[in-house]
Protein backbone atom coordinates (compact mmCIF):
# COMPACT_ATOMS: atom_id res chain seq x y z
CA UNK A 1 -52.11 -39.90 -51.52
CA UNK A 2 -50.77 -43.28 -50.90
CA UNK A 3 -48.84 -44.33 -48.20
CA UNK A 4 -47.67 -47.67 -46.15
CA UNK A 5 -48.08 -48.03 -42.18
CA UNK A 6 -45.29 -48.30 -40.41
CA UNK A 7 -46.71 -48.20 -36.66
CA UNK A 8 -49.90 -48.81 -35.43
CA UNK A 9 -51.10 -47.65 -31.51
CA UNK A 10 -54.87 -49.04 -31.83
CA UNK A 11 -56.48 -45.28 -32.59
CA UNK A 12 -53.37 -43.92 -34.45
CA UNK A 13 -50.88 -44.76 -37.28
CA UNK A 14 -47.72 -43.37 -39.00
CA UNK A 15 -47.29 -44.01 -42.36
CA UNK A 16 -45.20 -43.11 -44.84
CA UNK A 17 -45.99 -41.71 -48.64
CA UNK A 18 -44.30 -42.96 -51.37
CA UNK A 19 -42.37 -39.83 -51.71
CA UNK A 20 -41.14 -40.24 -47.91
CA UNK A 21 -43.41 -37.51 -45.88
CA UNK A 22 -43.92 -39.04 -42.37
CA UNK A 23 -47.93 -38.20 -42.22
CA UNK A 24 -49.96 -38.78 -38.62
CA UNK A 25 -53.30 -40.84 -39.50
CA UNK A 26 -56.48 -42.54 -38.42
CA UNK A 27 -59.04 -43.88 -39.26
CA UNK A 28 -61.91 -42.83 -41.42
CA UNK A 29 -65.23 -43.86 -40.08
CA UNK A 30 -66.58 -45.60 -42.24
CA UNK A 31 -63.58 -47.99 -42.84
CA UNK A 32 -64.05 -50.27 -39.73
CA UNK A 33 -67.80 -50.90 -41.47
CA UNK A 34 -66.12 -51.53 -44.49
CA UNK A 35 -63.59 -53.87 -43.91
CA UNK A 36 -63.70 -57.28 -45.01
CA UNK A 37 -61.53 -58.94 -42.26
CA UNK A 38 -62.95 -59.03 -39.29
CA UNK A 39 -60.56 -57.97 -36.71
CA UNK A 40 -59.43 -55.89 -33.48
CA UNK A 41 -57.11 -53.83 -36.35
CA UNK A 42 -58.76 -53.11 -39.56
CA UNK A 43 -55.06 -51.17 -40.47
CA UNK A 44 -52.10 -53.14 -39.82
CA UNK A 45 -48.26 -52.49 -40.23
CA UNK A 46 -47.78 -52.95 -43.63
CA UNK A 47 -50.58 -51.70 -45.17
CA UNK A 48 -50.90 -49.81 -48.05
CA UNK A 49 -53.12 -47.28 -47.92
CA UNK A 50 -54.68 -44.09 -49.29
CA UNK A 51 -54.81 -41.12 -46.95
CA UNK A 52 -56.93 -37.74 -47.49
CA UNK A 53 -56.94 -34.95 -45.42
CA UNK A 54 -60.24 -33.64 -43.79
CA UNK A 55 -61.46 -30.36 -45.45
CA UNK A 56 -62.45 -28.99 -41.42
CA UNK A 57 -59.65 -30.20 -39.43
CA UNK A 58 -56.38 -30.63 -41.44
CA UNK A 59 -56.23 -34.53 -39.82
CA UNK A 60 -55.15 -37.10 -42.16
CA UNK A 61 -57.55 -39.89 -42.83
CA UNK A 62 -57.02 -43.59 -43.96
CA UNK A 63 -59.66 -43.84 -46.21
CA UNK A 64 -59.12 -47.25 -48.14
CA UNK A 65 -56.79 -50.63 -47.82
CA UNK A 66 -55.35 -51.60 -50.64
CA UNK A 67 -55.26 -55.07 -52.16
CA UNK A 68 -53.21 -57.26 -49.49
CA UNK A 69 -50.60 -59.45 -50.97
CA UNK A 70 -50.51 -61.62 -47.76
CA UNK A 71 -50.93 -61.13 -43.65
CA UNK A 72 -49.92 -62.88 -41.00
CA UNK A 73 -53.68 -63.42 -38.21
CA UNK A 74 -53.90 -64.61 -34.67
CA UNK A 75 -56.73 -64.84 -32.47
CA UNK A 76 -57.01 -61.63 -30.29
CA UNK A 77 -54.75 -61.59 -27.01
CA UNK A 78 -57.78 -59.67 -25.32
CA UNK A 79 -60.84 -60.31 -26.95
CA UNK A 80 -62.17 -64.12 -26.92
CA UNK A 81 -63.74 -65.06 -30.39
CA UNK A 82 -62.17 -62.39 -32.37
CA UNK A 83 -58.64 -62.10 -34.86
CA UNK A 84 -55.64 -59.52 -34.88
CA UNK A 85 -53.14 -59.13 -38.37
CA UNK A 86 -50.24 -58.88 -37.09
CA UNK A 87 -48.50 -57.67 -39.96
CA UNK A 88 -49.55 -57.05 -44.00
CA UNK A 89 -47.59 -57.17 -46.91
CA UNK A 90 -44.77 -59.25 -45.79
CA UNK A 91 -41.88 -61.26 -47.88
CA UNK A 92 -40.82 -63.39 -45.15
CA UNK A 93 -41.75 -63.92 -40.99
CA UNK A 94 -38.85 -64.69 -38.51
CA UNK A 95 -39.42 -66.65 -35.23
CA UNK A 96 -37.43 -65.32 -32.57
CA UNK A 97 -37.18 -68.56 -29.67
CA UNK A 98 -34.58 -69.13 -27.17
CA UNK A 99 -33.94 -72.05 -25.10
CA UNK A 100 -33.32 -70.53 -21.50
CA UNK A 101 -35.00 -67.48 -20.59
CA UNK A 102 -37.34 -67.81 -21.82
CA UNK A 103 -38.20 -71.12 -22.66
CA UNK A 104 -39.54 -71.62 -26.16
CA UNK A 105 -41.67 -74.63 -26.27
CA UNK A 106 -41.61 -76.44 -30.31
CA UNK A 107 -45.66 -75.99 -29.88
CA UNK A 108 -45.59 -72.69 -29.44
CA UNK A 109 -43.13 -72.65 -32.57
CA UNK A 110 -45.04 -75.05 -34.77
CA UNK A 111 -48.37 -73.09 -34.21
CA UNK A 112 -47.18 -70.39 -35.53
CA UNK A 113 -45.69 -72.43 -38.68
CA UNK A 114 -48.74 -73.59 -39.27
CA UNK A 115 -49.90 -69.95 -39.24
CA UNK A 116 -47.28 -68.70 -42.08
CA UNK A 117 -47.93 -71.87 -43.75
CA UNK A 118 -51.53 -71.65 -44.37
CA UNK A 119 -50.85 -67.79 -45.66
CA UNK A 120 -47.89 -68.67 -47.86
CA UNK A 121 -45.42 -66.85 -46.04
CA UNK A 122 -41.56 -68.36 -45.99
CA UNK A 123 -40.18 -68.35 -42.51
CA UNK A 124 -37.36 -69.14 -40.70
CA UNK A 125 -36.80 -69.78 -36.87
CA UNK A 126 -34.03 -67.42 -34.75
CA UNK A 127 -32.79 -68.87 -32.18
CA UNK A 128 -31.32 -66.18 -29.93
CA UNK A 129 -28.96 -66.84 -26.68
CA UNK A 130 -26.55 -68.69 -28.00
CA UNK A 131 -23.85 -67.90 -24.51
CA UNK A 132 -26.46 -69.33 -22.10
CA UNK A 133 -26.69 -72.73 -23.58
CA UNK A 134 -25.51 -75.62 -21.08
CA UNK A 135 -24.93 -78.85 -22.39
CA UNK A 136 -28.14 -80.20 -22.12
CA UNK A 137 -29.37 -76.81 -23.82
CA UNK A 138 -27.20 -77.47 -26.49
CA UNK A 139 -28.45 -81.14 -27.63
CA UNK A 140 -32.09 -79.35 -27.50
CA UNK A 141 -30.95 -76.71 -30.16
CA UNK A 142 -29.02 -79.66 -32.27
CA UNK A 143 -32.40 -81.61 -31.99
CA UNK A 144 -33.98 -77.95 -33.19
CA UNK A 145 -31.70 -77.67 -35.80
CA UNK A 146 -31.99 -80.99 -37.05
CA UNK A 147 -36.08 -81.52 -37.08
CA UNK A 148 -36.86 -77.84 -38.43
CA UNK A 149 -34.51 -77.93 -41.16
CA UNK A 150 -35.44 -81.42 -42.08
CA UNK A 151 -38.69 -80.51 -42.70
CA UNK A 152 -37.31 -77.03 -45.29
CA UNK A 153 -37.36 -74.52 -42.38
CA UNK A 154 -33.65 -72.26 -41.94
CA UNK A 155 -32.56 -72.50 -38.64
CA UNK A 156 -29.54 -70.02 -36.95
CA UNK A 157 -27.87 -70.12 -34.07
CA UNK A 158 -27.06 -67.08 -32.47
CA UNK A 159 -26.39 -64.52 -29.78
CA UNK A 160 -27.18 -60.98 -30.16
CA UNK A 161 -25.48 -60.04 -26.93
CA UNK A 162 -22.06 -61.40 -28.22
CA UNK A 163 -22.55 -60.53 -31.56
CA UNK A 164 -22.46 -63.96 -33.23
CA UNK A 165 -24.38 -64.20 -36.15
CA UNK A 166 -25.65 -60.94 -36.74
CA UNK A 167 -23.46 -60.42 -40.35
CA UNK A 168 -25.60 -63.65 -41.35
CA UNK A 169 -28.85 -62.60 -40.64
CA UNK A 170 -28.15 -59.06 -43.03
CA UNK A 171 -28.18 -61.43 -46.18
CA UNK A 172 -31.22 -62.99 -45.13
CA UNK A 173 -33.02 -59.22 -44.81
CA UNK A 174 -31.76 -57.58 -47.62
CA UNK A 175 -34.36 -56.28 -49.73
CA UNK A 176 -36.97 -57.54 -48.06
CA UNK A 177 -40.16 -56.95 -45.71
CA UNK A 178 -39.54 -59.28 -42.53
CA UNK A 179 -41.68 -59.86 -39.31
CA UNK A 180 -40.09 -60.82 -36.03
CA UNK A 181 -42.31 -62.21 -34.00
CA UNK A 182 -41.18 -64.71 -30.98
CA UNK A 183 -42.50 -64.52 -26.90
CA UNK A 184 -41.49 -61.42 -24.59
CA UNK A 185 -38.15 -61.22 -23.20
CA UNK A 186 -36.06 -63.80 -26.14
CA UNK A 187 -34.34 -61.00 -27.79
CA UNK A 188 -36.65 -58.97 -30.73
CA UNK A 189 -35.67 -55.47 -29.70
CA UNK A 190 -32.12 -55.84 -28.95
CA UNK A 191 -31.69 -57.77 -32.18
CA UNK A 192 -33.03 -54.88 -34.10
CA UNK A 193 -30.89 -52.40 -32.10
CA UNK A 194 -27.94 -54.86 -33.51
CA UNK A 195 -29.21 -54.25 -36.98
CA UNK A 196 -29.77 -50.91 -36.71
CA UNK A 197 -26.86 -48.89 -34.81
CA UNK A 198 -28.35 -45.98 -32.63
CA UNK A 199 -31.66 -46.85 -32.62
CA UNK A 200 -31.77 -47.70 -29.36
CA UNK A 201 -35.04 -49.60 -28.65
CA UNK A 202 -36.01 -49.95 -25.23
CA UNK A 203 -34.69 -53.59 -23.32
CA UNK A 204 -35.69 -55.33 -20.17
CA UNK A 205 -33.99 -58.28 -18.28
CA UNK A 206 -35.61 -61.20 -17.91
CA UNK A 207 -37.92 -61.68 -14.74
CA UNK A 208 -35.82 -63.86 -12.02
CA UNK A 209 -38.72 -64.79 -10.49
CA UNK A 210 -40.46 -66.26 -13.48
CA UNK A 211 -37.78 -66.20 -16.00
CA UNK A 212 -40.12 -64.94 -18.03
CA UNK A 213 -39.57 -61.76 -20.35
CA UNK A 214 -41.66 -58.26 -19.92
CA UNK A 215 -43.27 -56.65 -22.64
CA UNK A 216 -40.88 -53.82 -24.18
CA UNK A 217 -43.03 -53.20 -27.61
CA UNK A 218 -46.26 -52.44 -27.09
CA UNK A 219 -46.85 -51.84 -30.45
CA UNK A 220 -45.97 -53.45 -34.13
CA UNK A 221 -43.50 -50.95 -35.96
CA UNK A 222 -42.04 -51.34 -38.60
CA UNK A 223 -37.99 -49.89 -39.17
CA UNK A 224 -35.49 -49.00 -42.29
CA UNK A 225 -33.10 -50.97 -42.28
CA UNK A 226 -29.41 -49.28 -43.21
CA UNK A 227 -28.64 -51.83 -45.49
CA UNK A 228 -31.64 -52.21 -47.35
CA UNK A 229 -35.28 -54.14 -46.65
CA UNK A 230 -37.51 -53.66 -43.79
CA UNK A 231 -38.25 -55.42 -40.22
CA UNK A 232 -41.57 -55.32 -38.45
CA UNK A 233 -40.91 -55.19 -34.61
CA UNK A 234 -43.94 -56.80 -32.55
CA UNK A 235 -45.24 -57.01 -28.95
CA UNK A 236 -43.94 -60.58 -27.28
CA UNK A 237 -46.74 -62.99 -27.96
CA UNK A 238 -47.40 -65.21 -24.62
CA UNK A 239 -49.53 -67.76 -26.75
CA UNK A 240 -49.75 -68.29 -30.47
CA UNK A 241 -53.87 -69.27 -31.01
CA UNK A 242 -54.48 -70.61 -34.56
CA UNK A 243 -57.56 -68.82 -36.55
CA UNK A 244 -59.41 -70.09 -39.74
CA UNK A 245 -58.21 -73.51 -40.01
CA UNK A 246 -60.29 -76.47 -39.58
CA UNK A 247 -59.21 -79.93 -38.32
CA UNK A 248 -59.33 -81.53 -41.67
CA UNK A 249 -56.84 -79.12 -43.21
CA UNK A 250 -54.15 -78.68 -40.43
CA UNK A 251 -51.96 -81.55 -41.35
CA UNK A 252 -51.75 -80.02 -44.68
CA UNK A 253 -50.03 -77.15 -42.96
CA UNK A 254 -47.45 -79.38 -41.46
CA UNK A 255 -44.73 -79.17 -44.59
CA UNK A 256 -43.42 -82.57 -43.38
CA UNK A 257 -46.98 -84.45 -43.43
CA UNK A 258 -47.73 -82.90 -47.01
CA UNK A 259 -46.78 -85.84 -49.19
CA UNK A 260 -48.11 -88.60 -46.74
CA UNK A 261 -51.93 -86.81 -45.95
CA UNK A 262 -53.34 -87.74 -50.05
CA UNK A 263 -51.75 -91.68 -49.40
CA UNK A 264 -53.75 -91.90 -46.58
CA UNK A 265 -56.92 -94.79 -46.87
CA UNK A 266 -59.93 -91.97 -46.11
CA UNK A 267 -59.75 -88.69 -47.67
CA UNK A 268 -60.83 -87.46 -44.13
CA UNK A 269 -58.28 -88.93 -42.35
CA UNK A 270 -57.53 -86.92 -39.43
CA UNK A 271 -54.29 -88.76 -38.45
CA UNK A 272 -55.19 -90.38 -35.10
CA UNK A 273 -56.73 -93.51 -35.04
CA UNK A 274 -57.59 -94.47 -38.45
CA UNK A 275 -57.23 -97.31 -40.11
CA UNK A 276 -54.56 -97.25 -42.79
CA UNK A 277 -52.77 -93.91 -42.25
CA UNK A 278 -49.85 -93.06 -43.92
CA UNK A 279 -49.28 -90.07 -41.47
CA UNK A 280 -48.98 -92.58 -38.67
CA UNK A 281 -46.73 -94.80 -40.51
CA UNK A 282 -44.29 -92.50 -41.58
CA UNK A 283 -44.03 -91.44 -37.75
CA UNK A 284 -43.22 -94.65 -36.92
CA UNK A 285 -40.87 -95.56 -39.30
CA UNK A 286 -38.81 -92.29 -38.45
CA UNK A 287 -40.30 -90.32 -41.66
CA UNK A 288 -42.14 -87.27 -39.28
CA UNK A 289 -40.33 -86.65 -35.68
CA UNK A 290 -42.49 -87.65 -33.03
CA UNK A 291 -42.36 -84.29 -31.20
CA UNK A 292 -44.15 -82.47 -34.82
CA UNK A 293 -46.73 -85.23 -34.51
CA UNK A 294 -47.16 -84.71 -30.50
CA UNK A 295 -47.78 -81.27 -31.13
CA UNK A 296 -49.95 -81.97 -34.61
CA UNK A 297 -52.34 -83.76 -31.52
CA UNK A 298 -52.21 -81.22 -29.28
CA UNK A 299 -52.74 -78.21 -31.76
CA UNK A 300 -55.85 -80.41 -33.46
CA UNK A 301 -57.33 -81.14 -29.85
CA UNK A 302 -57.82 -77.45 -29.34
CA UNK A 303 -59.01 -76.44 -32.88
CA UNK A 304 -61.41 -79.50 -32.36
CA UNK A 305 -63.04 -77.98 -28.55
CA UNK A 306 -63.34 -74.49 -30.39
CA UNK A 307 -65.67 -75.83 -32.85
């Protein structure tokens, strides 16, 4: 039978068959040998799969993948050198940030556009705590605002404690498969309690001694949502590390450095110090924010010292 996996604990899934039984699953042996994509979850939420049940014990087996339509891959939080899907199958990816507590730095946000870039995957950034924000706080998001949507990337402003914004967001989901992803403690779970009344996902204040947010989900699972479409809840990711793109392509995942990279004088031009960039011009005359090409260095250093 076929079915699609809507939560995923490492040994165990649920998943759900297309004619809406809620089936316990795991893994079939062979399957981890099998799979193509080599990673610390061969099954991800999102998945479509097809599930048999074993002739001795009754336990329902994933025995195949189907073909993926996209995923969204990280490199593994706990094990150096290898990858994690966080999600298959998806129609769009939300980044949940916030300004104050937590603080989202725009690298950790533009590492994680480069991510849904380079797998085709539309995305849009959150950001959550709208109540908190200061004055200073509030040119940052208007600086947010401003460079993100500049570049083709929706931006709201909201605050899912007060309630503002929330009837927005519903058009945006409607209909279709969403990821929220974002760090621990900016808002994913009690943003998809908001969309989803009496679901009642567990919330924890942020750390006063850090101001740093604690893990609540310690799993991706995906929900229903009343209105239509689907949203993939996922643990708080601390840092976002970039997987199967080399140096030479990562300005091509940088939507506002696109139409400069082929005008550039050396087909290998890795937009630092080269002669005759087009990249570096267009930063200087305004055309890329300086803060996108900052963090273009910064990302490229580190893909360059994992070679």
């Amino acid at each position: 039978m076929q079915a699609t996996i809507y939560k995923s604990t490492g040994s165990w899934y649920q998943a759900r068959t297309t004619t809406g039984e809620w089936i316990s699953c795991r893994i079939k042996g062979k399957l981890k040998i099998d799979e193509e994509i080599s990673s610390t979850n061969p099954v991800a939420v999102g998945d479509e799969v097809i599930i048999s049940r074993d002739p001795q014990t009754g336990d329902a087996l994933i025995e195949d993948i189907l073909p993926r339509k996209n995923y969204i891959i990280r490199s593994s939080p706990h094990k150096r050198g290898q990858k994690h899907i966080l999600a298959a199958n998806l129609d769009q990816a939300w980044l949940l940030v916030t300004i104050l507590q937590p603080r989202t730095s725009t690298g950790f946000i533009d590492r994680f556009l480069v991510t849904t870039a380079a797998y085709h995957i539309p995305t849009s950034i959150i950001i959550n705590k709208a109540d908190l924000l200061d004055e200073e706080a509030k040119i940052i998001a208007a600086e947010w605002i401003d460079m993100y949507e500049s570049i083709g990337y929706p931006v709201e402003l909201i605050s899912v404690k007060q309630g503002e914004g929330i009837d927005r967001l519903k058009n945006s989901l409607q209909n279709q498969t969403t990821l929220l992803a974002g760090h621990s403690g900016v808002g994913k779970s009690s943003l998809i309690n908001a969309l989803i009344p009496g679901l009642s996902l567990r919330v924890q204040p942020i750390s006063r001694w850090s101001e740093k947010g604690m893990h609540t989900t310690t799993f991706a699972e995906m929900f229903e949502l009343p209105f239509g479409g689907r949203i993939i809840d996922t643990p708080g990711i601390r840092e976002f590390g970039i997987v199967d793109v080399a140096p030479e392509e990562l300005s091509h995942y940088f939507l506002d450095m696109q139409k400069y990279v082929t005008s550039c004088m050396f087909n290998n031009c890795l937009h630092v110090n080269e002669p005759g960039c087009a990249v570096k011009e267009a930063v200087e005359e305004g055309k890329i924010h300086l803060k996108r090409y900052e963090n273009y260095l910064h990302i490229l250093q580190t893909l360059q010292d994992e070679r």
